[in-house]
Protein backbone atom coordinates (compact mmCIF):
# COMPACT_ATOMS: atom_id res chain seq x y z
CA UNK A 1 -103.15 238.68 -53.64
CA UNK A 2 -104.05 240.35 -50.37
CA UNK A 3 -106.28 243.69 -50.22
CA UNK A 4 -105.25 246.74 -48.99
CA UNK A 5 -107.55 246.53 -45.97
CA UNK A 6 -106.29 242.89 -45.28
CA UNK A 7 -102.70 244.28 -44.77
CA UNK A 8 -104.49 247.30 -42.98
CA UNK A 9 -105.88 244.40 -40.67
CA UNK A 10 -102.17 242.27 -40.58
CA UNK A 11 -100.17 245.32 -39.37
CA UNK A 12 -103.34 246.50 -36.48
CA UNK A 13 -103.11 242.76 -35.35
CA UNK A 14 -99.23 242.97 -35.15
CA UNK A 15 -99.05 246.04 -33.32
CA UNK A 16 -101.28 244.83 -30.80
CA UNK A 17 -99.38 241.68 -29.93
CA UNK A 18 -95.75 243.78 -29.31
CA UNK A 19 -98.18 245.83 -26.97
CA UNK A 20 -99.09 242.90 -25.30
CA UNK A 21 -95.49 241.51 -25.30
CA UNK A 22 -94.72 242.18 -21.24
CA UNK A 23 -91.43 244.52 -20.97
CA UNK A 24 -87.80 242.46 -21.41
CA UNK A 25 -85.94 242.22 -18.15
CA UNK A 26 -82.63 244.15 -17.39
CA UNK A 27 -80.27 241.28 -16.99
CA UNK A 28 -78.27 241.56 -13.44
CA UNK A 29 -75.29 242.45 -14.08
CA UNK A 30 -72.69 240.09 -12.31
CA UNK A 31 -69.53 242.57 -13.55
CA UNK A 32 -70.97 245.67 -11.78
CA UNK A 33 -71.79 243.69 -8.57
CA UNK A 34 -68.39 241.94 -8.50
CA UNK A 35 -66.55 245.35 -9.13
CA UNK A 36 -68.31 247.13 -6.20
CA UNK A 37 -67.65 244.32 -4.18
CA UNK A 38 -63.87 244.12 -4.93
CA UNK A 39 -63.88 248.15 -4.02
CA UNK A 40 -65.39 247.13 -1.06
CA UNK A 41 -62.60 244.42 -0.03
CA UNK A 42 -60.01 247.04 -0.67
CA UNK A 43 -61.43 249.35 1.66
CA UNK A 44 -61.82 246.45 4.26
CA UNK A 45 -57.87 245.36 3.65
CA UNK A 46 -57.08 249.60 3.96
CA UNK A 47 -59.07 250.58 6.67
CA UNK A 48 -58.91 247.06 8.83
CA UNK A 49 -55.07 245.33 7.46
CA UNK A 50 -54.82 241.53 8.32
CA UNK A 51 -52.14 241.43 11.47
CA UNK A 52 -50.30 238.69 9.95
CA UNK A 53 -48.45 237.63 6.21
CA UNK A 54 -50.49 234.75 5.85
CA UNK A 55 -53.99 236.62 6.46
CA UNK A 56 -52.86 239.45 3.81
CA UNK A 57 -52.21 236.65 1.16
CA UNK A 58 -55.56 235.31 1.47
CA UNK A 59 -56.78 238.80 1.35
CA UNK A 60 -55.10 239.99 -1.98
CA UNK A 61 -56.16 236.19 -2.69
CA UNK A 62 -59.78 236.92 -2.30
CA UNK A 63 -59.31 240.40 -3.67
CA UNK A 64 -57.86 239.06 -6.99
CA UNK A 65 -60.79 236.41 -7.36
CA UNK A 66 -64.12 238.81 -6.96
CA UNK A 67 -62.21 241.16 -9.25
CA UNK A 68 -61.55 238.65 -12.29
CA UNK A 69 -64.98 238.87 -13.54
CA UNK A 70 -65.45 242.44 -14.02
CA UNK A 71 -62.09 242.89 -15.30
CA UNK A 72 -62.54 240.52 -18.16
CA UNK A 73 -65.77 242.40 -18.95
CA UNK A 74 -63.65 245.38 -19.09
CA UNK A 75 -60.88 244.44 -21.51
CA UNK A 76 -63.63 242.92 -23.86
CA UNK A 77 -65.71 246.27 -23.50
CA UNK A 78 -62.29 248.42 -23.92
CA UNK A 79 -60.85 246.16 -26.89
CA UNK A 80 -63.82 244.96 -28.35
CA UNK A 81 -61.98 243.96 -32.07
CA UNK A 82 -58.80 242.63 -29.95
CA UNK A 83 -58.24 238.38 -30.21
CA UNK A 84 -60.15 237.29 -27.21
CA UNK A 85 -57.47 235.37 -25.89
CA UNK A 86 -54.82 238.20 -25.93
CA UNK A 87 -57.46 240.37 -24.34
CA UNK A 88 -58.47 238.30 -21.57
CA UNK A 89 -55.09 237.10 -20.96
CA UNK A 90 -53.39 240.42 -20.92
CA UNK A 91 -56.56 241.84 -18.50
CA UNK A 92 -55.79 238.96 -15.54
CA UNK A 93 -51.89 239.98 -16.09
CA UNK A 94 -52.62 243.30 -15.47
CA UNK A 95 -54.91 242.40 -12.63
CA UNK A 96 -51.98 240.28 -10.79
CA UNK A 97 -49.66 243.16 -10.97
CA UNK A 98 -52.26 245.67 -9.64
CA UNK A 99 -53.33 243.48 -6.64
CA UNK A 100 -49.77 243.19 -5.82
CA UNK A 101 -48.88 246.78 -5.96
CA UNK A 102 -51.82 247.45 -4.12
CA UNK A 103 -50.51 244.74 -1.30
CA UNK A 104 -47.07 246.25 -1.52
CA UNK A 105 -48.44 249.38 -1.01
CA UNK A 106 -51.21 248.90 2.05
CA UNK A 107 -49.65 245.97 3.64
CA UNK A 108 -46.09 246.82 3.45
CA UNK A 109 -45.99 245.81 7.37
CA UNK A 110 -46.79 242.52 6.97
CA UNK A 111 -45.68 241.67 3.33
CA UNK A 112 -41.79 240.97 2.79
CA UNK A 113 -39.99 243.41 0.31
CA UNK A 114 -39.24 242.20 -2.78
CA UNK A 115 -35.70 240.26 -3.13
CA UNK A 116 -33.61 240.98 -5.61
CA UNK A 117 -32.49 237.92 -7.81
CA UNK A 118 -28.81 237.41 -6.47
CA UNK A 119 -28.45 237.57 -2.77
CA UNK A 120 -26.28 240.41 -1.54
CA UNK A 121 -25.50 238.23 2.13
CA UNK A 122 -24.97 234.60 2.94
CA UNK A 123 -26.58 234.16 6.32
CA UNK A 124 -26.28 231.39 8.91
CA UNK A 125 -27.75 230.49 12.58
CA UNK A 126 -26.34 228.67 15.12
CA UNK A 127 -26.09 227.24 17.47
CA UNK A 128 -28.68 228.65 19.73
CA UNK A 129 -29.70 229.37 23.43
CA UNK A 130 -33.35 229.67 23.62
CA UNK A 131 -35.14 230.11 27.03
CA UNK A 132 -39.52 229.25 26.90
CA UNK A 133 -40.59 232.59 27.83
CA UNK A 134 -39.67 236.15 28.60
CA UNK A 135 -39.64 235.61 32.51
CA UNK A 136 -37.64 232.38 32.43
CA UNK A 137 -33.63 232.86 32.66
CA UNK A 138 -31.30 230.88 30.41
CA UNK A 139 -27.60 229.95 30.23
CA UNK A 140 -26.45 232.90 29.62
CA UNK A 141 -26.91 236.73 30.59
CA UNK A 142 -25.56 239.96 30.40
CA UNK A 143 -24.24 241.26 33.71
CA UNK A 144 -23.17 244.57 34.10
CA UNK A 145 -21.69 246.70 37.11
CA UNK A 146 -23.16 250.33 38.88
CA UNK A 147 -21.92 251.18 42.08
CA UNK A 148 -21.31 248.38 43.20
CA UNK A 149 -24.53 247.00 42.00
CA UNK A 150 -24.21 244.43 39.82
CA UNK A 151 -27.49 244.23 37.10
CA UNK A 152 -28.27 241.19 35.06
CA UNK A 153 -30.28 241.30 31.81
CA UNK A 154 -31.70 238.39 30.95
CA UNK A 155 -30.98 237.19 27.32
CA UNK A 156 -33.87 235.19 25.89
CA UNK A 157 -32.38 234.13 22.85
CA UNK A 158 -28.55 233.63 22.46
CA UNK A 159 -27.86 233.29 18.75
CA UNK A 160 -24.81 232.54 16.50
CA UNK A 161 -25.04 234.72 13.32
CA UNK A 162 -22.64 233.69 10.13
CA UNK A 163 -22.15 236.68 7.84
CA UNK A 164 -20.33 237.04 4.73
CA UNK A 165 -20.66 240.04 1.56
CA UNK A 166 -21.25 238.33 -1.39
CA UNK A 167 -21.44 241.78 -3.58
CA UNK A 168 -18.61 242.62 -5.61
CA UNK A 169 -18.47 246.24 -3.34
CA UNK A 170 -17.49 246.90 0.27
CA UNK A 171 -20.08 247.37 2.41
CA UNK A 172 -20.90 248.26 6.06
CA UNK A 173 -23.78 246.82 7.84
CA UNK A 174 -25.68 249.61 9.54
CA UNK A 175 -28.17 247.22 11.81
CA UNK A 176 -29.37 243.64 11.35
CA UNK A 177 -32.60 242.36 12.84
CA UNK A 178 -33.67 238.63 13.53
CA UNK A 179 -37.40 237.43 13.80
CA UNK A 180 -38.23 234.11 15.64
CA UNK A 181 -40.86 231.78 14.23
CA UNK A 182 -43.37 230.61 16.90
CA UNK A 183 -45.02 227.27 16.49
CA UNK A 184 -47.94 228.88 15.01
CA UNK A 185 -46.68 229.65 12.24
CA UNK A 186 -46.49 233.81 12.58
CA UNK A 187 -43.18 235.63 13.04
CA UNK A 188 -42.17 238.07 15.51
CA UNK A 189 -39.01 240.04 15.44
CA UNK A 190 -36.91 240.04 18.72
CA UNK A 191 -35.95 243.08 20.56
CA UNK A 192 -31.72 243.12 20.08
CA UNK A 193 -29.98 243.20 23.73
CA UNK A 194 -26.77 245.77 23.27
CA UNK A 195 -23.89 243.71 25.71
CA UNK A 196 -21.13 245.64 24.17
CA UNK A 197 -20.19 247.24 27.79
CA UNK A 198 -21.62 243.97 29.30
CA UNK A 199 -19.81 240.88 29.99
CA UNK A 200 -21.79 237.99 29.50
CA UNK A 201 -21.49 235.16 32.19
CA UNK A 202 -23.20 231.09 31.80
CA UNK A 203 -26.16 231.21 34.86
CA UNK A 204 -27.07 227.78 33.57
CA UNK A 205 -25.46 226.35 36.58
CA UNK A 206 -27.05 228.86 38.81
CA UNK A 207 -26.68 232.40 39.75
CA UNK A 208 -24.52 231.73 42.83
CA UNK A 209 -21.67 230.25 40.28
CA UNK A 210 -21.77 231.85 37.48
CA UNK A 211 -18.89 231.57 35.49
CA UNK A 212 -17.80 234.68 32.98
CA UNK A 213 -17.47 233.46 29.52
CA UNK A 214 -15.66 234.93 26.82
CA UNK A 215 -17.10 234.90 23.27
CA UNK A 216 -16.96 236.84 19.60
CA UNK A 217 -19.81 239.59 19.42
CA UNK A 218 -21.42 239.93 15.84
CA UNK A 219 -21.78 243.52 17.50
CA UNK A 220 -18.48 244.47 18.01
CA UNK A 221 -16.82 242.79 15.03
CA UNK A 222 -19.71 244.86 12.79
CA UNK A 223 -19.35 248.38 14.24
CA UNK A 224 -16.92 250.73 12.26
CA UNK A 225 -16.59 247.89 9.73
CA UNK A 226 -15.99 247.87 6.21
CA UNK A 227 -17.16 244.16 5.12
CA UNK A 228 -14.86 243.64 1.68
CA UNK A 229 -16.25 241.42 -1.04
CA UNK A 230 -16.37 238.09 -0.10
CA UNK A 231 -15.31 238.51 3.91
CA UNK A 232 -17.26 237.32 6.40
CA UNK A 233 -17.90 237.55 9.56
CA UNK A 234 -19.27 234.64 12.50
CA UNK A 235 -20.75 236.32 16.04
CA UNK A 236 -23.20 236.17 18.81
CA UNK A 237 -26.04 237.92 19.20
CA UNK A 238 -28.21 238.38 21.83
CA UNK A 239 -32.66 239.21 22.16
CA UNK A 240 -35.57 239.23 24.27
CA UNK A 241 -38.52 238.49 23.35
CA UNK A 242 -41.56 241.52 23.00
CA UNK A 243 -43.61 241.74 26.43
CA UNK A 244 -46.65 241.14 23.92
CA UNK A 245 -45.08 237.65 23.48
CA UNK A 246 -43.89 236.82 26.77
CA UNK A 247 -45.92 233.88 26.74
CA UNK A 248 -45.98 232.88 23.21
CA UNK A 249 -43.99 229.29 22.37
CA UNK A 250 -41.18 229.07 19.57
CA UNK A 251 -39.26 227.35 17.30
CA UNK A 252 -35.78 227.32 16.48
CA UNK A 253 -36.08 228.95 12.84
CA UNK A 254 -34.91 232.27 12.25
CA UNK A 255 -35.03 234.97 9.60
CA UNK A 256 -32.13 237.49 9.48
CA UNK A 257 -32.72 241.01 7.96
CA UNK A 258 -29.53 242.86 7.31
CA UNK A 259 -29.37 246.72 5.91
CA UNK A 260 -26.25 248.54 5.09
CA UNK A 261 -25.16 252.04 5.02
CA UNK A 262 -26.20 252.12 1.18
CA UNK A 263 -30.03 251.82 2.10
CA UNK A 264 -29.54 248.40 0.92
CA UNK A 265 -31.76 245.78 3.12
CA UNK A 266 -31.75 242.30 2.56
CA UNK A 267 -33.94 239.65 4.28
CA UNK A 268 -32.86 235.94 4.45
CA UNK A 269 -35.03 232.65 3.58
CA UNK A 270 -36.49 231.14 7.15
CA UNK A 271 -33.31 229.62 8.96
CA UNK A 272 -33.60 226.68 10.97
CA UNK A 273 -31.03 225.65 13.76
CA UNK A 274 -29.79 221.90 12.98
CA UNK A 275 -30.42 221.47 9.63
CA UNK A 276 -26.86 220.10 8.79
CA UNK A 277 -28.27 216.56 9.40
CA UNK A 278 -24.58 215.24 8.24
CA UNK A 279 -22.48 217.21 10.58
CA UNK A 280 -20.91 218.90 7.73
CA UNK A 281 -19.94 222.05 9.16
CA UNK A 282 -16.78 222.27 10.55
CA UNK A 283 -16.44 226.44 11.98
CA UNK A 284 -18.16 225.78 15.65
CA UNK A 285 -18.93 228.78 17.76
CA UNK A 286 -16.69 229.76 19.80
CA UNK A 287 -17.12 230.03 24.15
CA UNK A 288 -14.19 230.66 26.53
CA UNK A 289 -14.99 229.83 29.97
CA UNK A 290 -12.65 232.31 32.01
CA UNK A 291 -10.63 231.14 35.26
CA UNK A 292 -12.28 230.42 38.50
CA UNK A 293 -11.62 233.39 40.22
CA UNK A 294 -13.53 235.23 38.11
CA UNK A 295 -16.88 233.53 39.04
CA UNK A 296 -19.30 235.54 40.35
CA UNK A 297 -22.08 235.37 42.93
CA UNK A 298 -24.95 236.90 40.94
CA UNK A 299 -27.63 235.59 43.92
CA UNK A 300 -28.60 239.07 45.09
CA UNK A 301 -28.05 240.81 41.19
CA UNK A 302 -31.01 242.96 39.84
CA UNK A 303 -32.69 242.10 36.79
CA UNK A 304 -33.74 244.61 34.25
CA UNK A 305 -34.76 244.33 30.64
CA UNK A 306 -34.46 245.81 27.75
CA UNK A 307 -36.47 249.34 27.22
């Protein structure tokens, strides 16, 4: 049995080992790093947006991944009594939807809308008339008369646009867009030539014979237009390409976006030009080459583009 001063003695010795004990280390704290940093991307992805859809996926990519971490530390903190799987699970759910809301929201310009789950248009290309650059003059052009003075506009990309309302409503298509996919990969959206006072003529034999053609104009055939259910429509179009991308090379896949006068805008899947390997399709598009006498010496023509 142990004395009173030999506990005395126990307990003095025991104190003086915790004071010896050195001082336990704050752990670092990987959540509160990992959350600063994925503040830090945002501002980054708000303040200097990627130029380009591919560049904003990686970003929201990257942004998701750093912020993981501190959001599983937070649902276990906030639901401490909660099934681990349900929290953790339900946390990187939450996280998805809130990086893509925030990508919605601050890279609108570069991210495509959500579609809706039925199309409300069936779109189709071609054929096509695509020149290499802005500066180079194609098949065909617009050619139009002032005083005398006949002007040509050079159309860059001559484009056959299939149309058709698959929604149970009428509807009429308030403007249409089309982007052009260049070889690496990005999109750029094409600057629409207007050619409904024009007549368009085939240069493709040279300016000093150019013959006037005659041809359906998704323009014309839209404007005042109410598209019933299930009609449809088949036209050319006509585009430049931006000055920016004067230079830039392209391939023959298209995206169409189409909006009505509901507010209603619909964007198609990417489009390419001779992808009926079979030779299924049996509607062609449609060219009239006029008479002879209506041939035109376009030699001394000026050229002007589109504003």
């Amino acid at each position: 049995m142990t004395t009173r001063a030999e506990r005395r003695a126990t307990a003095r010795e025991a104190a003086k080992q915790l004071l010896r004990r050195p001082p336990e280390k704050k752990r670092f704290r990987w959540d509160y790093t990992l959350g600063f940093a994925g503040v830090a991307v945002g501002i980054v992805i708000v303040l200097a947006p990627p130029q380009t859809a591919a560049s904003a996926r990686t970003w929201l990519l990257i942004l998701f991944g750093v912020l993981v971490y501190p959001a599983l530390h937070f649902a276990e903190w906030l639901l401490p009594t909660k099934p681990k799987w349900l929290t953790y699970s339900g946390s990187v759910l939450l996280l998805m939807l809130s990086t893509f809301a925030f990508g919605q929201l601050a890279l609108s310009d570069f991210l495509p809308p959500l579609r809706i789950t039925r199309d409300p248009y069936f779109v189709a290309v071609g054929p096509s008339f695509i020149v290499p650059n802005r500066q180079a003059l194609g098949d065909l052009a617009a050619v139009f008369e002032q005083n005398g003075q006949y002007t040509i506009v050079p159309l860059n990309v001559s484009l056959f646009i299939e149309l058709t309302n698959l929604q149970p409503a009428q509807s009429m298509i308030d403007k249409y867009g089309v982007a052009i996919k260049t070889k690496k990969g990005n999109w750029v959206e094409l600057k629409r030539v207007e050619t409904r006072n024009d007549e368009i003529y085939w240069v493709g034999s040279g300016l000093q014979m150019a013959k006037q053609i005659g041809l359906p104009r998704l323009d014309a055939l839209l404007s005042l237009r109410w598209l019933q259910p299930r009609e449809n429509v088949r036209g050319w179009s006509f585009f430049e390409y931006p000055p920016e991308f004067s230079h830039e090379e392209f391939e023959s896949t298209f995206r169409v976006t189409v909006g009505d006068a509901a507010g209603l805008v619909f964007t198609s899947k990417s489009l390419t030009i001779g992808d009926d390997k079979n030779n299924m399709g049996i509607q062609g598009a449609m060219l009239e080459v006029r008479p002879t006498y209506m041939d035109k010496d376009l030699s001394r023509a000026a050229v002007k583009y589109v504003p």
